[in-house]
Protein backbone atom coordinates (compact mmCIF):
# COMPACT_ATOMS: atom_id res chain seq x y z
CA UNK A 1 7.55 -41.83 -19.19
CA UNK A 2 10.69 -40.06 -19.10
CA UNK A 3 11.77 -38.15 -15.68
CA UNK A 4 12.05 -34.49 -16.50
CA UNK A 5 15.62 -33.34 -15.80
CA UNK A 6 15.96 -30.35 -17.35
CA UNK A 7 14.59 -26.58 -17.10
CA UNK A 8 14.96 -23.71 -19.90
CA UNK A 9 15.36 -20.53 -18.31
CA UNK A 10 14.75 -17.44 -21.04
CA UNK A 11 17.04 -14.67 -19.76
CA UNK A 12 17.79 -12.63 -23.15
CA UNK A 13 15.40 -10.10 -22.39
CA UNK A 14 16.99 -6.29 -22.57
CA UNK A 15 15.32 -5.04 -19.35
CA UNK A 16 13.92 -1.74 -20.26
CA UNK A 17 11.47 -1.86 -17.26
CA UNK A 18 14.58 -1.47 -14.59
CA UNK A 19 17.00 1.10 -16.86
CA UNK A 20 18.73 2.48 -15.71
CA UNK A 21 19.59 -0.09 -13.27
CA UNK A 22 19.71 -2.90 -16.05
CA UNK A 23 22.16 -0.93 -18.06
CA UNK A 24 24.70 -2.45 -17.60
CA UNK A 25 23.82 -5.79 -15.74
CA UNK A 26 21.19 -8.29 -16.72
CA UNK A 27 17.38 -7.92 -15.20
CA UNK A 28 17.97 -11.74 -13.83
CA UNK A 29 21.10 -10.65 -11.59
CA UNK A 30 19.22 -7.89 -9.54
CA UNK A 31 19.28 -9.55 -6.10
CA UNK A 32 15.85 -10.12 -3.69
CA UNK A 33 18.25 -8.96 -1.01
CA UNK A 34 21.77 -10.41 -1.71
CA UNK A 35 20.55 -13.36 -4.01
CA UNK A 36 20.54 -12.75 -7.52
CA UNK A 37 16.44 -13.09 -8.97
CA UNK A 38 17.59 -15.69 -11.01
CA UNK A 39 19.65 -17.71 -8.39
CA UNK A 40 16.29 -18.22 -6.46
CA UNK A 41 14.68 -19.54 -9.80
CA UNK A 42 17.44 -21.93 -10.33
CA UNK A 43 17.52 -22.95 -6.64
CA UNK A 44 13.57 -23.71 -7.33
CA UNK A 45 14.54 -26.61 -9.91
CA UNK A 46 16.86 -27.92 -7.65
CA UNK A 47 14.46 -28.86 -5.08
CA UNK A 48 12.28 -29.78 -7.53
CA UNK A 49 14.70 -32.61 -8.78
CA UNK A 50 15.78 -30.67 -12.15
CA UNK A 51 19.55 -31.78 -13.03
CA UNK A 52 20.44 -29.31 -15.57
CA UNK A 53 19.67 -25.63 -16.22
CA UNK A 54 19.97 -24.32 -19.94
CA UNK A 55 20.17 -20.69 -19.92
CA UNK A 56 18.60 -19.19 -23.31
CA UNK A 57 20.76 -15.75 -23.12
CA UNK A 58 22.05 -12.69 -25.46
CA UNK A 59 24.99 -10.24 -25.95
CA UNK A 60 25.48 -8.50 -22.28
CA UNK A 61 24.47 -11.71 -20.57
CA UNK A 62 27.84 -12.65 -19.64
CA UNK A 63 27.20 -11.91 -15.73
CA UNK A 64 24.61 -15.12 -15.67
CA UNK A 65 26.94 -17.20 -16.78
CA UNK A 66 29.56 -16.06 -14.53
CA UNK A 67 27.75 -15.91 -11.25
CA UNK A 68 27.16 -19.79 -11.34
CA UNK A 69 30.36 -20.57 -12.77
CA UNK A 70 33.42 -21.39 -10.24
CA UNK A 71 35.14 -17.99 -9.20
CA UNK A 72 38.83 -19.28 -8.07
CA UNK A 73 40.07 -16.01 -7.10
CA UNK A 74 37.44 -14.89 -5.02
CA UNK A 75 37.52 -18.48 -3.34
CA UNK A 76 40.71 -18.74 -2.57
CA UNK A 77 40.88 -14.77 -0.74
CA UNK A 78 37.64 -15.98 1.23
CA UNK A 79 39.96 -19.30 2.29
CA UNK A 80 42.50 -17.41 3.47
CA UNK A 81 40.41 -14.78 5.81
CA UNK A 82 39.11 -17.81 6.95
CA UNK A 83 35.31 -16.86 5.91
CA UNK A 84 34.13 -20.18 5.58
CA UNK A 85 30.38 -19.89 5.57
CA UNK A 86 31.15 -17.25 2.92
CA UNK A 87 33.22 -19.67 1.13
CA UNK A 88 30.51 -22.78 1.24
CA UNK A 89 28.19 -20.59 0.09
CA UNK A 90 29.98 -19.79 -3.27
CA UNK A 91 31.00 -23.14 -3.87
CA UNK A 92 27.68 -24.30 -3.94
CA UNK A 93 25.70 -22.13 -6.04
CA UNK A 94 28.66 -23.56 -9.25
CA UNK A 95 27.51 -26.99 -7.68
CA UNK A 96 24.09 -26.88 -7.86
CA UNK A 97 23.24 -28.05 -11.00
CA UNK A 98 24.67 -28.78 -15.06
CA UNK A 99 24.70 -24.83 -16.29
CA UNK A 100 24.38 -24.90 -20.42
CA UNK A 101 23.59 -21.47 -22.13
CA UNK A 102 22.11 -21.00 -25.84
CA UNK A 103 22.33 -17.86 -27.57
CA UNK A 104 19.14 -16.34 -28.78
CA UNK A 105 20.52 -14.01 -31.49
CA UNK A 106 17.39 -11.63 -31.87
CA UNK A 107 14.41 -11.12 -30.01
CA UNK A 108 11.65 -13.03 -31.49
CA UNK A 109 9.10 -13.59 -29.01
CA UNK A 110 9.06 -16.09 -25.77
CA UNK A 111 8.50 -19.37 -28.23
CA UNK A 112 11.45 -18.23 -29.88
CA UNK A 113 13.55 -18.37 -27.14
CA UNK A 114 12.29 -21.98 -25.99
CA UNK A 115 12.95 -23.11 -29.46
CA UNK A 116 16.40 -22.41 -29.27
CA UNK A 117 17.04 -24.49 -26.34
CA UNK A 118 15.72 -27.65 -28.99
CA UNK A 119 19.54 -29.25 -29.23
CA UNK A 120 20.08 -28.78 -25.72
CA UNK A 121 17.18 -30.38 -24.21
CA UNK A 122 16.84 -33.15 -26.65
CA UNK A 123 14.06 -35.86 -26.65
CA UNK A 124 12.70 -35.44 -23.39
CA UNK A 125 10.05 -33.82 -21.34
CA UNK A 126 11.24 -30.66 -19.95
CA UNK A 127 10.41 -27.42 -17.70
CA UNK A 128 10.44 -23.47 -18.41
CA UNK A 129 10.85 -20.66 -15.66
CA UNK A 130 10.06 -17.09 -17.10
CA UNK A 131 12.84 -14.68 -15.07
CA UNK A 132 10.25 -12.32 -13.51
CA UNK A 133 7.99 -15.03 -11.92
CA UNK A 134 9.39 -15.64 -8.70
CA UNK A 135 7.28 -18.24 -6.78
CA UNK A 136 7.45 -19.09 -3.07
CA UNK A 137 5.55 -22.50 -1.89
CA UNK A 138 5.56 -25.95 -0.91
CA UNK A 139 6.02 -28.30 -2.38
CA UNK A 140 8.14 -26.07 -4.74
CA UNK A 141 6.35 -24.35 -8.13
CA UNK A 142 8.45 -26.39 -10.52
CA UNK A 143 7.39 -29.75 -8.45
CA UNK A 144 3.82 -28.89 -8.04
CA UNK A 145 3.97 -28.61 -11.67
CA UNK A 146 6.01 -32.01 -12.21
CA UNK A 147 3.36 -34.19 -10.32
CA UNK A 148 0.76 -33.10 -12.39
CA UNK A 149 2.50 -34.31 -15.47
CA UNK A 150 3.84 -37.64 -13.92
CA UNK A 151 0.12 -38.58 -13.52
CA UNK A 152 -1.58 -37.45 -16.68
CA UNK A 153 1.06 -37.48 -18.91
CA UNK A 154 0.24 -34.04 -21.04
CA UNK A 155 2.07 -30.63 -20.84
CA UNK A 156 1.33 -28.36 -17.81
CA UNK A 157 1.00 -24.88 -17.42
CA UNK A 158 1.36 -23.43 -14.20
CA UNK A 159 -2.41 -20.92 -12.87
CA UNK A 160 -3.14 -18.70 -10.80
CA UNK A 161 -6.34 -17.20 -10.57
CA UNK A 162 -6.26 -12.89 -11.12
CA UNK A 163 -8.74 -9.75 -10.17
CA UNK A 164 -11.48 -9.24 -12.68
CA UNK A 165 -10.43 -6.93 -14.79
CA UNK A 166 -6.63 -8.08 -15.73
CA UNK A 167 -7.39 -10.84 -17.54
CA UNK A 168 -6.27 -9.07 -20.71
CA UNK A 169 -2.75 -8.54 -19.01
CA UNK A 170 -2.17 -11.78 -19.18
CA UNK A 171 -2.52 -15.29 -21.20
CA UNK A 172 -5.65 -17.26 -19.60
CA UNK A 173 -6.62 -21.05 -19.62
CA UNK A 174 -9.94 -22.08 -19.87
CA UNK A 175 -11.29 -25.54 -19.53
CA UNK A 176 -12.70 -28.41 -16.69
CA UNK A 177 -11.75 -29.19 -13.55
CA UNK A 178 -10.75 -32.81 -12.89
CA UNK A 179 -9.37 -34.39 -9.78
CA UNK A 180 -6.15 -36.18 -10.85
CA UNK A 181 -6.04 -37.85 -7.31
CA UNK A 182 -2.80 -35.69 -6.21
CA UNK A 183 -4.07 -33.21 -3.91
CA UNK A 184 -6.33 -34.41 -1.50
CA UNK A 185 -6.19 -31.59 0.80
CA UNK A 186 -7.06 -28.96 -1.90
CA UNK A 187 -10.07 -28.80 -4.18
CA UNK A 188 -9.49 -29.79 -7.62
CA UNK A 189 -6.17 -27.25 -8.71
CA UNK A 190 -6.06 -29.09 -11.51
CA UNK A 191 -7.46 -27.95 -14.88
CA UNK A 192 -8.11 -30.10 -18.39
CA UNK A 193 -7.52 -26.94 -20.78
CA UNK A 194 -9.16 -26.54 -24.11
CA UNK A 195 -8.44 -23.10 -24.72
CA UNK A 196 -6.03 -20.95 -24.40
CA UNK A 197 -5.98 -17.05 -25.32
CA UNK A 198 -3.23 -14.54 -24.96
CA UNK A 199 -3.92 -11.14 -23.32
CA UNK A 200 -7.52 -11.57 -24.28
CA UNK A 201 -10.17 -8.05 -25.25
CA UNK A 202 -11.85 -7.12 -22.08
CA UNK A 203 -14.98 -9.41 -22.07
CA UNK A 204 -13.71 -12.38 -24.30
CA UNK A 205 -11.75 -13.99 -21.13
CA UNK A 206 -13.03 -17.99 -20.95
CA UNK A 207 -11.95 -17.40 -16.88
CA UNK A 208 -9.84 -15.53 -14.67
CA UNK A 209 -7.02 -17.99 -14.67
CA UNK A 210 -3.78 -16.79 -15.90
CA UNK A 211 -0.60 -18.67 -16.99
CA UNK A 212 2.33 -17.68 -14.80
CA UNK A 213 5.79 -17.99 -15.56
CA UNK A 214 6.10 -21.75 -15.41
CA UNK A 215 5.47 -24.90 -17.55
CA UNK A 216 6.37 -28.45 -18.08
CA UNK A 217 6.51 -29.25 -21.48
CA UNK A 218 7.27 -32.61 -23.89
CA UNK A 219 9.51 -32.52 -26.51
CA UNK A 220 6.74 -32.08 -29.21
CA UNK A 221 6.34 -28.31 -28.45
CA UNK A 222 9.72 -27.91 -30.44
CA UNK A 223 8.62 -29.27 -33.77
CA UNK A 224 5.05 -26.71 -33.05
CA UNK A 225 7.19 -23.99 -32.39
CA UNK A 226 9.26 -24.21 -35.58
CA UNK A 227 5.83 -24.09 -37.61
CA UNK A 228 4.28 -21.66 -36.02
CA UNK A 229 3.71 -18.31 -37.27
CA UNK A 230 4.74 -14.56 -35.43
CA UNK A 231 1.46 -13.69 -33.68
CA UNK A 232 1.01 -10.66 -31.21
CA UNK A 233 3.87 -8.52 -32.05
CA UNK A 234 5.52 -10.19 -34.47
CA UNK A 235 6.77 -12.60 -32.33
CA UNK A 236 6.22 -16.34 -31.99
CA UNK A 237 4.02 -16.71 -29.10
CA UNK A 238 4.87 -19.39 -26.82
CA UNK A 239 0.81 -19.22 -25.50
CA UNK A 240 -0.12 -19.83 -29.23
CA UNK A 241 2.63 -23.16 -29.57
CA UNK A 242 0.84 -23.93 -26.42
CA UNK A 243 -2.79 -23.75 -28.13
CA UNK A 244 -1.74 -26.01 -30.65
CA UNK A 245 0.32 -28.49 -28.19
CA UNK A 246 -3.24 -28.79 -26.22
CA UNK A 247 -5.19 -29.24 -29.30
CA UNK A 248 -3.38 -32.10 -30.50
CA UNK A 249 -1.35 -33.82 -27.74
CA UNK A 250 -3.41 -32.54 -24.83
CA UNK A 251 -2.85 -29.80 -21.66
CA UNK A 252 -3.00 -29.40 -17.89
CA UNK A 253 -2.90 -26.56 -15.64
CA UNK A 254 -2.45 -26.57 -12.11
CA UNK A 255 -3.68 -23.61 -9.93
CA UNK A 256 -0.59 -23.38 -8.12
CA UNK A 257 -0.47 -23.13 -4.11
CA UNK A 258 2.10 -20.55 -2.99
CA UNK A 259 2.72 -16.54 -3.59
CA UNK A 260 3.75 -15.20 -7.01
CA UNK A 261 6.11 -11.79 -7.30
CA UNK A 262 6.27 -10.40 -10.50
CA UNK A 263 9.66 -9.29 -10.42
CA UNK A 264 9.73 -7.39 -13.76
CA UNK A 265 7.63 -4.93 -12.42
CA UNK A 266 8.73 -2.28 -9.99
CA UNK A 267 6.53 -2.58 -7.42
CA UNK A 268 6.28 -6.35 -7.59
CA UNK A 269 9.95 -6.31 -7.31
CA UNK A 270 10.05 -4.21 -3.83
CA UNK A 271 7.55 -6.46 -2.86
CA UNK A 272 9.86 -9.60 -3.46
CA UNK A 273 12.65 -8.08 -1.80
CA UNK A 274 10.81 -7.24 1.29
CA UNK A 275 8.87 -10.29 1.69
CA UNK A 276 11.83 -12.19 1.57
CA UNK A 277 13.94 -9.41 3.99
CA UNK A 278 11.36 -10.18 6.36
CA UNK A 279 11.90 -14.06 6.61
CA UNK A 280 15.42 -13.34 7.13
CA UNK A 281 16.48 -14.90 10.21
CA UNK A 282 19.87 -12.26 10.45
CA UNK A 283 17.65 -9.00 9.09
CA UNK A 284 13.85 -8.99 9.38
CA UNK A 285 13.36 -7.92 12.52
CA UNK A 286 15.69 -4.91 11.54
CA UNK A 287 13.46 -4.46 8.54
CA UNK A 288 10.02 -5.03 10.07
CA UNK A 289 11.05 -2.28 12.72
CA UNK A 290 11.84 -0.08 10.33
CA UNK A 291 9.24 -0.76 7.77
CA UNK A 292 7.13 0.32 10.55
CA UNK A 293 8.14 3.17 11.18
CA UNK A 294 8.51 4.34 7.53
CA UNK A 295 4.52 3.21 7.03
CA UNK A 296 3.81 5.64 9.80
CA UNK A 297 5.74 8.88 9.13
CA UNK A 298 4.21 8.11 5.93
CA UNK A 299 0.68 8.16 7.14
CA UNK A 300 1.55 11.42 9.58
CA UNK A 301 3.14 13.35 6.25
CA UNK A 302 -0.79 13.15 4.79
């Protein structure tokens, strides 16, 4: 079996959720404090052994591309006012990891985008991180994900388990628990799928177990891609390549262990940044104090 050394990160999307914020910079480079949301998927793969991160982008995306892309000037000022930390720090977000970006030249849907990452990935197994999903845990999402396919050898889609109610907000797994012998301190995460429905009519959910923003895919999803037709809005559905993938090749899903911000929504993104303000060693005390007290003028004010 191949090792899986590369991860296709879809980042073309306009941003429409954040204007007018995202007018002029991409939704990826907002920062969960002073890191760029993207940054912290990218530094994900790294410590989940990924090698080389193929950015599927657009027109306006130029800042991606940029910010992990050697900035001489900038170095050399921080050299000479002696900001070294500074200066590390820079040089190792270019050093990372192998940066490729694809264009995606109109917005066709999610399996679109993966598709046109096909000549960069190649023959070989390989992972996806959706932008908004940021995912804190250990062992990292990317690797949880990665173990799962090392020992049974089929696709994986990454779970986590929602409120009744908001199944239809997302795409949802179905299928039968089996114990793949990787996780003996948790209670069979892992999931045999055998159906797959996106953003299913209240009622017609087969469980409560949405996909999140990460996958680890073979090669054959790019030849099901290419023949499969524009589903919900037009657009060819990753979820539905994924249906097909499972039906014929087989699929795993792994309820994943850790805490999931969804960054593309507003309040999901103020969540991100404070959770990870307060495990700042430099600033969360500073912001737990003052969180405080903002939570209770708040609750005075009613």
């Amino acid at each position: 079996m191949k090792k899986v050394r590369k991860a296709v990160m879809p980042v073309a999307g306009m941003g429409t959720r954040f204007l007018p914020a995202t007018k002029a910079i991409p939704k990826e480079m907002l920062p969960i404090v002073d890191v760029p949301t993207v940054q912290l998927n990218v530094e994900e793969c790294v410590a989940s052994g990924i090698e080389e991160i193929i950015f599927v982008t657009a027109r306006g995306k130029g800042a991606i591309e940029d910010h992990f892309d050697r900035a001489a000037d900038l170095e050399a000022l921080l050299e000479r006012k002696g900001r070294k930390e500074d200066l590390a720090a820079l040089r190792r977000i270019s050093a990372m990891a192998r940066f490729v970006s694809v264009r995606q030249g109109e917005p066709r849907g999610l399996g679109h985008a993966v598709l046109c990452a096909r000549d960069a990935v190649g023959d070989e197994p390989f992972a996806v991180l959706l932008g908004d999903d940021l995912f804190v845990g250990q062992p990292p999402g990317v690797a949880q994900l990665l173990g799962v396919y090392e020992r049974q050898g089929v696709g994986v889609v990454g779970l986590q388990e929602v409120p009744v109610g908001q199944e239809h907000l997302y795409g949802i797994a179905g299928g039968e628990r089996i114990d793949d012998g990787g996780f003996p301190s948790r209670s069979s995460p892992t999931l045999r799928v055998s159906k797959l429905i996106e953003k299913p009519a209240h009622g017609t959910a087969p469980s409560r177990m949405a996909i999140i923003g990460r996958y680890v895919l073979p090669p054959e999803i790019f030849a099901i891609l290419e023949r499969t037709p524009p589903g919900r809005g037009d657009e060819i559905q990753l979820t539905d390549g994924l249906a097909t993938l499972c039906a014929e090749h087989g699929l795993c899903g792994i309820e994943m262990a850790g805490r999931r911000f969804d960054a593309g929504d507003r309040a999901g993104y103020v969540l991100a940044v404070l959770y990870h303000a307060l495990k700042r060693t430099d600033i969360g005390a500073d912001v737990r104090a003052g969180a405080e007290r903002l939570l209770a003028e708040s609750r005075a004010a009613k």
